[in-house]
N, C-alpha and C. Protein backbone atom coordinates (compact mmCIF):
# COMPACT_ATOMS: atom_id res chain seq x y z
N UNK A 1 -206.10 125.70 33.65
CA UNK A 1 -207.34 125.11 33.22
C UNK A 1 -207.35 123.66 33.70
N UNK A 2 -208.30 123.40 34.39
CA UNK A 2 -208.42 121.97 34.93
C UNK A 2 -209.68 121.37 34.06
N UNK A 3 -209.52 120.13 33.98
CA UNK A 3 -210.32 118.97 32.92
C UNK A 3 -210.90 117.84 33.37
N UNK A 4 -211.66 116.71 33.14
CA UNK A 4 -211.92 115.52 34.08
C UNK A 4 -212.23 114.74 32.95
N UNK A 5 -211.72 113.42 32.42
CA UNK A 5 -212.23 112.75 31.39
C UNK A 5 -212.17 111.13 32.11
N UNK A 6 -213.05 110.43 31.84
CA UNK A 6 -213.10 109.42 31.61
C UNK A 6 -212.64 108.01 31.15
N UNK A 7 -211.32 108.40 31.17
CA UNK A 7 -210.42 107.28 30.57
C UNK A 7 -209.12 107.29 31.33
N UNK A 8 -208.21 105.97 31.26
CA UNK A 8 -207.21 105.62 32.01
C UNK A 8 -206.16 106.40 31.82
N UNK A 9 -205.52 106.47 32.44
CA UNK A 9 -203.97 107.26 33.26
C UNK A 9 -203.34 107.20 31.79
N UNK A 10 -203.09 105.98 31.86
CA UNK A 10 -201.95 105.74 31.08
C UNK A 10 -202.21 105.92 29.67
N UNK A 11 -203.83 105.95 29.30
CA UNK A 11 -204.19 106.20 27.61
C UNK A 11 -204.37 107.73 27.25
N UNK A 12 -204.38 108.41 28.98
CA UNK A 12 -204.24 110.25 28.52
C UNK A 12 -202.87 110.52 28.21
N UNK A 13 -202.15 109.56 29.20
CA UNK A 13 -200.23 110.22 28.96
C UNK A 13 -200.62 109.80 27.16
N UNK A 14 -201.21 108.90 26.68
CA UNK A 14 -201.04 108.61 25.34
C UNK A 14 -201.24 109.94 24.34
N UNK A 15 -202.48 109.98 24.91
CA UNK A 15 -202.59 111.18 23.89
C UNK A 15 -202.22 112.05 23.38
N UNK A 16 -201.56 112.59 25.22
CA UNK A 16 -200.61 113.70 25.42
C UNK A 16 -199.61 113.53 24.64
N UNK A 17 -198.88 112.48 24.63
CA UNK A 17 -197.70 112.16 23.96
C UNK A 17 -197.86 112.32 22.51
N UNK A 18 -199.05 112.16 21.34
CA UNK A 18 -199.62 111.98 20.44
C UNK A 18 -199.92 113.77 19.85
N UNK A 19 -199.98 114.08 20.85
CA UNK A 19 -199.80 115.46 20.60
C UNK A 19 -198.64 116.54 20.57
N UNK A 20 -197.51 116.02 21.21
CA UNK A 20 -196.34 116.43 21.28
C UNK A 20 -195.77 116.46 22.13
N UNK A 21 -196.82 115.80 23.71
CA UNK A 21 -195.90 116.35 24.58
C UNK A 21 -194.61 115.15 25.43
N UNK A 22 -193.56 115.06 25.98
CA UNK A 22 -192.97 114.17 26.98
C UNK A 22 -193.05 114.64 27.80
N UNK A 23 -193.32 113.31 28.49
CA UNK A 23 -193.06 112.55 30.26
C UNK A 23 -191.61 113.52 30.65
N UNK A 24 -191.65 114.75 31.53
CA UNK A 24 -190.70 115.39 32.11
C UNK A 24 -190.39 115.02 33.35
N UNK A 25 -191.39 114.83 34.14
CA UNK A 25 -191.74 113.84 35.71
C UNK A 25 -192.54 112.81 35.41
N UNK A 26 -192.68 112.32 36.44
CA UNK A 26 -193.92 111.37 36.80
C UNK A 26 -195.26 112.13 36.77
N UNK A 27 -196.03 112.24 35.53
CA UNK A 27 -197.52 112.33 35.50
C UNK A 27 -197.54 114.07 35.16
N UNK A 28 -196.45 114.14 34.63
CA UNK A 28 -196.36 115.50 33.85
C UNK A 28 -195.87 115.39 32.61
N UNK A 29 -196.55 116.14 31.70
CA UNK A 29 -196.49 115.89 30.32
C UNK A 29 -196.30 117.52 29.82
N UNK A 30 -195.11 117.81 28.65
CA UNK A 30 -195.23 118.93 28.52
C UNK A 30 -194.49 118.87 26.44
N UNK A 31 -195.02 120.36 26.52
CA UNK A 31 -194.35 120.78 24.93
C UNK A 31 -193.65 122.10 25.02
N UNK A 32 -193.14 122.78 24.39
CA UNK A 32 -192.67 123.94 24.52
C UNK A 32 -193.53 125.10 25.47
N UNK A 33 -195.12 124.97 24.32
CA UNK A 33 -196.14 125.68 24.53
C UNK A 33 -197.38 125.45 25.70
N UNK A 34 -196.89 123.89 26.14
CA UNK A 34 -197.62 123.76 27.22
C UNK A 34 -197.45 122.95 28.17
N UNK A 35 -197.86 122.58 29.07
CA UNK A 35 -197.74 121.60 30.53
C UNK A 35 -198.91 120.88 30.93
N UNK A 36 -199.08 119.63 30.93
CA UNK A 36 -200.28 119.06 31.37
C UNK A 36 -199.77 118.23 32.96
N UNK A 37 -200.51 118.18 33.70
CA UNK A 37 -200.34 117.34 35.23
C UNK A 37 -201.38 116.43 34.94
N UNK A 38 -201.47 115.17 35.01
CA UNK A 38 -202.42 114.38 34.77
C UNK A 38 -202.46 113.41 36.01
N UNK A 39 -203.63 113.38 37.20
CA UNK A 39 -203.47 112.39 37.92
C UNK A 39 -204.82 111.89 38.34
N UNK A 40 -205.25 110.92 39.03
CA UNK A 40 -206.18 110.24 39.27
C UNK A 40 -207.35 111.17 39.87
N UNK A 41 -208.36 110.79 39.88
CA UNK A 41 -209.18 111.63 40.46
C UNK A 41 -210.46 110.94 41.42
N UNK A 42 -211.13 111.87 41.46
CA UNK A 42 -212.46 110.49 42.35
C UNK A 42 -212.67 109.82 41.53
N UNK A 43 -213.62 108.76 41.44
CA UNK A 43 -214.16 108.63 40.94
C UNK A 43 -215.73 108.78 40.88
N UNK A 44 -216.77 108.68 39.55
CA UNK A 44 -217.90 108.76 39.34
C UNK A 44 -218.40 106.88 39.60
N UNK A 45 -219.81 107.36 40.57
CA UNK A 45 -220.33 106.43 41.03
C UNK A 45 -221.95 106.70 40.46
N UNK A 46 -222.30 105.66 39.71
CA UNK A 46 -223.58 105.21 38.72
C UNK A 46 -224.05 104.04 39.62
N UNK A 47 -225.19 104.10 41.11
CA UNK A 47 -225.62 103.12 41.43
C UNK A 47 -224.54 102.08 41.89
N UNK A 48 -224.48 101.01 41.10
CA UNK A 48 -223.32 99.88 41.65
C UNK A 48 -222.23 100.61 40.96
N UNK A 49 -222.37 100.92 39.54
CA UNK A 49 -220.98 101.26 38.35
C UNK A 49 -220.45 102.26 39.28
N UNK A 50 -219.08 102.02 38.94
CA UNK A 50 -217.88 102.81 39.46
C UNK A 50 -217.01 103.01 38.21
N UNK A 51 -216.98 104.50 37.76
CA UNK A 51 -216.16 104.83 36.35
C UNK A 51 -214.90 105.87 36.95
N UNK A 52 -213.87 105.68 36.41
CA UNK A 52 -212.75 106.16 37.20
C UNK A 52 -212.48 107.41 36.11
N UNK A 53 -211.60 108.27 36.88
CA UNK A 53 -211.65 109.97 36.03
C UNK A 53 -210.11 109.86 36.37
N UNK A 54 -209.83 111.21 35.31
CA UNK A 54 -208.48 111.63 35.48
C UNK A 54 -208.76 113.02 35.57
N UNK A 55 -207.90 114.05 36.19
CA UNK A 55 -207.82 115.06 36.24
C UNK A 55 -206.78 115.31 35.52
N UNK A 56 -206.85 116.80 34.27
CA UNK A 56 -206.11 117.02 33.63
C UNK A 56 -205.91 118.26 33.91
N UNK A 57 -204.64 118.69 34.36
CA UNK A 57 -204.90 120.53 34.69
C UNK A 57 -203.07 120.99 33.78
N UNK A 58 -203.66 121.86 33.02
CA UNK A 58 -202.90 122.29 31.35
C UNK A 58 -202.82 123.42 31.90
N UNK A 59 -201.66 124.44 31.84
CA UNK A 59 -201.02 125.66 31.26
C UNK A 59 -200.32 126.10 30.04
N UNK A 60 -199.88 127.26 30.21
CA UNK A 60 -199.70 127.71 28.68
C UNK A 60 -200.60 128.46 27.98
N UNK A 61 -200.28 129.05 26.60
CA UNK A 61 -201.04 130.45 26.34
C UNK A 61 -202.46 129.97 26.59
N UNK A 62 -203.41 130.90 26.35
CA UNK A 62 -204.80 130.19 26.60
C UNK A 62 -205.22 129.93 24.82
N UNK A 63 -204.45 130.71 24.06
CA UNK A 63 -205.00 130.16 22.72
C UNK A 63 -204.84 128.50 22.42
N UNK A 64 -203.07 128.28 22.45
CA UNK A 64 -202.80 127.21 22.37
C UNK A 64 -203.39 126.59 23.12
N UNK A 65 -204.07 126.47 24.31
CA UNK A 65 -204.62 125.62 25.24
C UNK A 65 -205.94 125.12 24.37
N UNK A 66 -206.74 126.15 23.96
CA UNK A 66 -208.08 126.24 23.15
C UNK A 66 -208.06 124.94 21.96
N UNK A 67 -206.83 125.18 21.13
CA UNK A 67 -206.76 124.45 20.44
C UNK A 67 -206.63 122.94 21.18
N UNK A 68 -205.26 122.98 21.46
CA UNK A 68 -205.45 121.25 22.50
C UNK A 68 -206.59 120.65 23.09
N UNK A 69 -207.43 121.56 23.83
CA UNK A 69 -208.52 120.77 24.41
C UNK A 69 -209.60 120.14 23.55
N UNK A 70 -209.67 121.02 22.16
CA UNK A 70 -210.56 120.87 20.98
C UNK A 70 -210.06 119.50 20.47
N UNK A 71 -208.41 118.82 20.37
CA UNK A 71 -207.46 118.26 20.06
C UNK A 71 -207.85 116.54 21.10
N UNK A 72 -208.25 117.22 22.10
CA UNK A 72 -208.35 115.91 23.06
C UNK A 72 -209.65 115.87 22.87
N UNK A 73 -210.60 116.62 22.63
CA UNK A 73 -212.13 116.03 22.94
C UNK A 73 -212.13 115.19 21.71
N UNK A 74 -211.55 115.53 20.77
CA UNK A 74 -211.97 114.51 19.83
C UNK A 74 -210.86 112.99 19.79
N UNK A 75 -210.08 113.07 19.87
CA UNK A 75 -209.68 111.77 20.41
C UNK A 75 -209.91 111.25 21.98
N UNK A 76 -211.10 111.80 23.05
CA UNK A 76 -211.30 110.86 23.78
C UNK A 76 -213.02 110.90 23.84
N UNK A 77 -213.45 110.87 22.72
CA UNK A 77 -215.10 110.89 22.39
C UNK A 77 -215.12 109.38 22.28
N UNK A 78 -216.12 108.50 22.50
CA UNK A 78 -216.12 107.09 22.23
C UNK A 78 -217.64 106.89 21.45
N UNK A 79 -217.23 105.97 20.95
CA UNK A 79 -218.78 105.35 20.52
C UNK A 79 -219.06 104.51 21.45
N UNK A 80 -220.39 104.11 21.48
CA UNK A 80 -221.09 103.66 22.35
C UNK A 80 -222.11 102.80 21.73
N UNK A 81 -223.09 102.16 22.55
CA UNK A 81 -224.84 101.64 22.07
C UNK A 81 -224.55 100.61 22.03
């Protein structure tokens, strides 16, 4: 399952980590039940704005996956206005 969010490198390894998983390599994050690869991606271009993405691509059962992604949308939702 591949992902694209909006926030920096180093605040997804956070999350990841926040969820259970460790730094096994460089820009791999894992738990028993799963494996995340987290690395830079294009970025999204708004006119002049330039917003930078990460690509998140997760294995592991697809239940447990279900849950995690439910797990990250809500800690990388932001307020705004």
């Amino acid at each position: 399952m591949k992902l694209t969010y909006g926030i920096p490198l180093w605040l997804m390894k956070k999350y990841l980590a926040d969820l259970g998983a460790t730094e096994v390599e460089e820009n791999v994050m894992q738990t028993d039940d799963w494996t995340a690869k987290v690395a830079k991606g294009e970025p999204h271009r708004l006119g002049s704005l330039v917003v930078g993405r990460i690509d998140v691509e997760l294995s592991g059962d697809p239940d447990v996956l279900d849950n995690l992604v439910e797990k990250l949308h809500w800690k990388t939702m932001r307020g705004g206005g």
